[in-house]
N, C-alpha and C. Protein backbone atom coordinates (compact mmCIF):
# COMPACT_ATOMS: atom_id res chain seq x y z
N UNK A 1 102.06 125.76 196.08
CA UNK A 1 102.97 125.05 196.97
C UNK A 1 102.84 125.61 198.38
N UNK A 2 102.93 124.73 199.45
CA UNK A 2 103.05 124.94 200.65
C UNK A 2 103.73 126.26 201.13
N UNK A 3 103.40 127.12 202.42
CA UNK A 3 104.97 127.79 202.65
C UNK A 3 105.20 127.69 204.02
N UNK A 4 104.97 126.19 204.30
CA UNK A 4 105.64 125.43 205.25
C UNK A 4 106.92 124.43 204.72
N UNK A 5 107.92 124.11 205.51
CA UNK A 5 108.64 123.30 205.36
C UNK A 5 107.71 122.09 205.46
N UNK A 6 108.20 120.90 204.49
CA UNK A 6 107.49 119.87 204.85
C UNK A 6 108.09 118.89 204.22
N UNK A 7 109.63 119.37 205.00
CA UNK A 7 110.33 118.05 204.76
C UNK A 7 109.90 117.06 205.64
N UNK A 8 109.59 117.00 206.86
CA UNK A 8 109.11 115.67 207.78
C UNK A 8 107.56 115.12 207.74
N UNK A 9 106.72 115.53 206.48
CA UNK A 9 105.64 114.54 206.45
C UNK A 9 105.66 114.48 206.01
N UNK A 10 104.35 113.44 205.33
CA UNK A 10 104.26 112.57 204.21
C UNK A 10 103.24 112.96 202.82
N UNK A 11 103.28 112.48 201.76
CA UNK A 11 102.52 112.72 200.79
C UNK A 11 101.25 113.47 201.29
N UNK A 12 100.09 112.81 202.06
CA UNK A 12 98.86 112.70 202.31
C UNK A 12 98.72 113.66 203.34
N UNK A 13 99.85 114.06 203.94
CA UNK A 13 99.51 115.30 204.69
C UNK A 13 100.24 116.56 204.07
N UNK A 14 100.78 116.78 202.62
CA UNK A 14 101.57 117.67 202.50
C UNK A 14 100.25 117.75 201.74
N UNK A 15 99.48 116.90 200.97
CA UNK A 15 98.25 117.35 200.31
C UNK A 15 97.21 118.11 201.08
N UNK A 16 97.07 117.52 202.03
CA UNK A 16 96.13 118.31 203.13
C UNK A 16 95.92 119.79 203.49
N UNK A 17 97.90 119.99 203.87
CA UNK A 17 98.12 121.48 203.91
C UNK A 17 97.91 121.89 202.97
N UNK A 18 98.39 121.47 201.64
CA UNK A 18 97.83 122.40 200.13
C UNK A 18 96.03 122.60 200.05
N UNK A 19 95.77 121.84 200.76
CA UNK A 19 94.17 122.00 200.13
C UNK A 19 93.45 122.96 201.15
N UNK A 20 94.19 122.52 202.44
CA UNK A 20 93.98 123.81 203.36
C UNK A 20 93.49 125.39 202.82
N UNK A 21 94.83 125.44 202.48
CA UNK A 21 95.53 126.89 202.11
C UNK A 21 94.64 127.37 200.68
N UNK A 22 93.82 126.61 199.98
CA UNK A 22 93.03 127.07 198.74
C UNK A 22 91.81 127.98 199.77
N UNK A 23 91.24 127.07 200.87
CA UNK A 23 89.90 127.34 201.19
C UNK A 23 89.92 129.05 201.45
N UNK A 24 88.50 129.56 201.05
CA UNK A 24 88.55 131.09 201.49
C UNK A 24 87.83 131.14 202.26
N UNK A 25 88.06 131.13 203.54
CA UNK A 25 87.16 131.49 205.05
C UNK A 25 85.98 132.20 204.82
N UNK A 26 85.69 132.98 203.49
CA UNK A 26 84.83 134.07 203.95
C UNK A 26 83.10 133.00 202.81
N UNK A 27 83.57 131.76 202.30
CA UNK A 27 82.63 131.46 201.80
C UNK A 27 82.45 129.86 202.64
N UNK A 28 82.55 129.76 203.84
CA UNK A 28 82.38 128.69 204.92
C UNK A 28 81.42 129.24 205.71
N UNK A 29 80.40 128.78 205.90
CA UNK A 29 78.90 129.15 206.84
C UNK A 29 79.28 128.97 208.25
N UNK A 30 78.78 130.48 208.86
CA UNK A 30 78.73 130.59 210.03
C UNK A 30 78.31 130.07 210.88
N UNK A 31 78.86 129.53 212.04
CA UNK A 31 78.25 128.84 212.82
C UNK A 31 77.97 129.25 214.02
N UNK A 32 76.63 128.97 214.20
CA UNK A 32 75.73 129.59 215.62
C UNK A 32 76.69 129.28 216.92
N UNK A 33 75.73 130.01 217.95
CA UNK A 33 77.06 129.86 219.16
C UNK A 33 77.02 128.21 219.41
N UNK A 34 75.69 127.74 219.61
CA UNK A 34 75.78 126.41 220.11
C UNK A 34 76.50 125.68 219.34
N UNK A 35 77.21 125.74 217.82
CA UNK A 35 77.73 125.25 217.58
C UNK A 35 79.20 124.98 217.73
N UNK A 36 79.38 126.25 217.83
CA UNK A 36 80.80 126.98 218.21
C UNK A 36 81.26 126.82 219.38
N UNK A 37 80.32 126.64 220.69
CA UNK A 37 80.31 125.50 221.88
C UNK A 37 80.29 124.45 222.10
N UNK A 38 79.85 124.00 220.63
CA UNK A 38 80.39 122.21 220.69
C UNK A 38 81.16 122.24 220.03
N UNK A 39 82.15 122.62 219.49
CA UNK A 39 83.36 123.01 219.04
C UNK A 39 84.89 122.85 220.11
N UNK A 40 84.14 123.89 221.09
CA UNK A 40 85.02 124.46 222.14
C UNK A 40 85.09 123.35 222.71
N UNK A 41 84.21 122.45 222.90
CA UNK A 41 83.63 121.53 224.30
C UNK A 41 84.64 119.90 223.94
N UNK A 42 84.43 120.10 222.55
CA UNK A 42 85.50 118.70 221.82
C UNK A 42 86.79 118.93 221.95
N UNK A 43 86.90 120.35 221.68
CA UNK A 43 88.78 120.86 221.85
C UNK A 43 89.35 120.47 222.67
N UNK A 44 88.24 120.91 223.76
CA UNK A 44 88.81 120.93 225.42
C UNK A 44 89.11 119.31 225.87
N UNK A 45 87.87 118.13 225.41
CA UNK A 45 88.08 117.01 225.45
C UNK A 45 88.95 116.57 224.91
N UNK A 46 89.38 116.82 223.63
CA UNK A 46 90.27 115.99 223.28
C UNK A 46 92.22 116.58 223.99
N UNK A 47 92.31 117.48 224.07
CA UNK A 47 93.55 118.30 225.18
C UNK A 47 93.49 117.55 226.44
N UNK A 48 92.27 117.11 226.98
CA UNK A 48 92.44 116.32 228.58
C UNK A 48 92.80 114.93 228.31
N UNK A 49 92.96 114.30 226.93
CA UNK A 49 93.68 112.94 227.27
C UNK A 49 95.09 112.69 226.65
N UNK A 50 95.46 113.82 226.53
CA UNK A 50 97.05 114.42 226.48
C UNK A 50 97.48 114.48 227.71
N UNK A 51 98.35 113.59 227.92
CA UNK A 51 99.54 113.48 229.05
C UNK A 51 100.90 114.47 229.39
N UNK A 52 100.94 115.20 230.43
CA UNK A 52 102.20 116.40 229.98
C UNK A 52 103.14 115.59 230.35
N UNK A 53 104.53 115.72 230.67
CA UNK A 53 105.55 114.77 230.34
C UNK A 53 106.77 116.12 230.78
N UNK A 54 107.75 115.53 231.61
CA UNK A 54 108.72 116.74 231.58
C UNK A 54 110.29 115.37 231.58
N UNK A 55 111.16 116.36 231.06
CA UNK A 55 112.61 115.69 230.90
C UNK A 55 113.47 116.51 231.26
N UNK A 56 114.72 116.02 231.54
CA UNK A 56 115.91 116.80 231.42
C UNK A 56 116.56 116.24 229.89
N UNK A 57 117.12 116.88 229.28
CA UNK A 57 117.67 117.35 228.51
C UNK A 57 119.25 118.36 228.39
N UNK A 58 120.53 117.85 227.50
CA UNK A 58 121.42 118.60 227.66
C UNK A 58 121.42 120.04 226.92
N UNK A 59 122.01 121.10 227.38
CA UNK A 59 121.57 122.72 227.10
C UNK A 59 121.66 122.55 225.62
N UNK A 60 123.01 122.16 225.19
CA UNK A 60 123.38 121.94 223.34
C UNK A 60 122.42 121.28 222.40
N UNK A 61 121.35 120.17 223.11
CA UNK A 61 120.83 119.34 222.36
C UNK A 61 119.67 120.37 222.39
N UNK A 62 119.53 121.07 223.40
CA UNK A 62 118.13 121.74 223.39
C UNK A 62 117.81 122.84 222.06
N UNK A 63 119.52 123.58 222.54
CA UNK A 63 119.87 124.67 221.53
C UNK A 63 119.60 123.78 219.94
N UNK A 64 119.71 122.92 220.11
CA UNK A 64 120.06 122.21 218.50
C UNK A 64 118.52 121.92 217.89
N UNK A 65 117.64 121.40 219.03
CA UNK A 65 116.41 121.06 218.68
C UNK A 65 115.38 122.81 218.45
N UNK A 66 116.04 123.31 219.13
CA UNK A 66 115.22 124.90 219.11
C UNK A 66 115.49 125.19 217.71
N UNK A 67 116.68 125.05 217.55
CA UNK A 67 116.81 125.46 215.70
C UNK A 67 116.54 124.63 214.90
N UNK A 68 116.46 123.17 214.88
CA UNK A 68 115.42 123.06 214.01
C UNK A 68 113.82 123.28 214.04
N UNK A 69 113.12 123.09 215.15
CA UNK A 69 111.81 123.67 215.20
C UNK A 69 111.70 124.94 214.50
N UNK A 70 112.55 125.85 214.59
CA UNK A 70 112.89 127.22 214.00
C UNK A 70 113.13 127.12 212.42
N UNK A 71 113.50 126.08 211.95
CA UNK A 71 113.64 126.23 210.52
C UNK A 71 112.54 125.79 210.49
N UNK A 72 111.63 124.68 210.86
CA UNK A 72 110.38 124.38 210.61
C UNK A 72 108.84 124.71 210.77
N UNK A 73 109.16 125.70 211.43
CA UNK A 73 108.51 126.82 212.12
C UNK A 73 107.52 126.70 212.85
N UNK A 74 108.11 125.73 213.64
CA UNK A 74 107.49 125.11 214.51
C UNK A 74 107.98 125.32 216.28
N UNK A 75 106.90 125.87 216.90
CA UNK A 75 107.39 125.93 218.75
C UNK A 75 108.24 124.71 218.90
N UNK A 76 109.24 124.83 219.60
CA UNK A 76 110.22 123.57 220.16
C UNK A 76 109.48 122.44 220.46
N UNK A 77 108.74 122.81 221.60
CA UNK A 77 107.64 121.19 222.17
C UNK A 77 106.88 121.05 221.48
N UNK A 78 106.05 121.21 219.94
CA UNK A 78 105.56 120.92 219.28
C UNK A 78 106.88 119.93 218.32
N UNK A 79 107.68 120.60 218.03
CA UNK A 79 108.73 119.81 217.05
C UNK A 79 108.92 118.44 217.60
N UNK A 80 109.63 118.57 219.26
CA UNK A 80 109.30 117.05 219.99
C UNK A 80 108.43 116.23 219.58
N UNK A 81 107.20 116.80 219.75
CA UNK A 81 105.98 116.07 219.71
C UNK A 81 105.87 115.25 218.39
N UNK A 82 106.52 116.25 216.95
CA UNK A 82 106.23 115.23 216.12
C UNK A 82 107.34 114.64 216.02
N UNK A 83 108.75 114.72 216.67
CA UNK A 83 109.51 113.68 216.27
C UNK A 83 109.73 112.25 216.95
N UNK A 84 108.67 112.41 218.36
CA UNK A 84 108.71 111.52 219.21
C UNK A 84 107.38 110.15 218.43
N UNK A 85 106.35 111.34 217.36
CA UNK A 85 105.10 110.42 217.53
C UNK A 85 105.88 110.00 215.80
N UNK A 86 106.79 110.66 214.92
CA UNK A 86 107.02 109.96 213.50
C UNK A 86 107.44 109.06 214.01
N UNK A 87 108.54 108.86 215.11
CA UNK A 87 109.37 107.24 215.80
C UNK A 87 108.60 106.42 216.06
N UNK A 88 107.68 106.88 216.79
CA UNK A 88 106.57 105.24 217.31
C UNK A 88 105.95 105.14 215.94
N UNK A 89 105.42 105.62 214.60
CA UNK A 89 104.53 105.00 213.83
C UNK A 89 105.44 104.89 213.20
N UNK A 90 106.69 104.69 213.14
CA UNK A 90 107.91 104.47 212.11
C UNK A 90 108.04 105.50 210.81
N UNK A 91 107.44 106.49 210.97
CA UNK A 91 107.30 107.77 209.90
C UNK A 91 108.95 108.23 209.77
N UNK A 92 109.68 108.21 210.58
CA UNK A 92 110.58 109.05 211.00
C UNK A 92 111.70 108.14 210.09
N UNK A 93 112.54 108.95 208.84
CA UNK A 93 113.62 108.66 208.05
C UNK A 93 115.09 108.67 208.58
N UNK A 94 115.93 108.26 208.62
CA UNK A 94 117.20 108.50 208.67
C UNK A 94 117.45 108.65 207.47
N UNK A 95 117.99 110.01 206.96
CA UNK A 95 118.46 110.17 205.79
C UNK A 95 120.01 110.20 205.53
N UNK A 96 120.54 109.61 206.75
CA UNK A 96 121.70 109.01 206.09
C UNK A 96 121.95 107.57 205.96
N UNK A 97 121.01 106.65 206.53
CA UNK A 97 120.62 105.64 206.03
C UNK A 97 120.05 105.46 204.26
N UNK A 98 119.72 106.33 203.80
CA UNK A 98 118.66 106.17 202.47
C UNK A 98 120.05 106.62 201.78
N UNK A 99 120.93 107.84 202.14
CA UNK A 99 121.94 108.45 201.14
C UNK A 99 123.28 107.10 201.15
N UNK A 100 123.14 106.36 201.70
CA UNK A 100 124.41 105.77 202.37
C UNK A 100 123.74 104.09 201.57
């Protein structure tokens, strides 16, 4: 089992992290520098068509969102990030809609 929280995704990525977490790094083939530079070179590309974005926000809601990122163990602006992108692909539950 995971030892991430993973109450906010879905089947197909809670499998992912499990299958992750089997692999043993030390039997994955090394990769030469040039490879490891086209590695670096895609990272970097794909980070430049990320848009930064700033808000105001009230202090309480912030405090509120910091603790859940914190139970999820997740940096705050990462937690945003996925609760802004579960809303646009409709991932995102109201679970007092489903209990109710």
């Amino acid at each position: 089992m995971s030892k991430y929280n993973t109450n906010y995704i879905d089947d197909e990525e809670k499998e992912f992290m499990e299958s992750i977490e089997q692999i043993d790094i030390n039997t994955l083939p090394k990769l030469t520098k040039k490879e490891q530079d086209e590695m670096k070179d895609a990272a970097k590309e794909f980070i430049k068509n990320e848009k930064k974005m700033n808000i105001r926000i009230d202090p309480y809601e912030l405090k509120k969102i910091k603790e859940h990122a914190a139970r999820e163990g997740l940096k705050y602006q990462t937690f945003i990030k996925s609760v802004v992108h579960k809303y646009i692909t409709g991932q995102l539950i109201d679970k007092n809609k489903i209990a109710g």
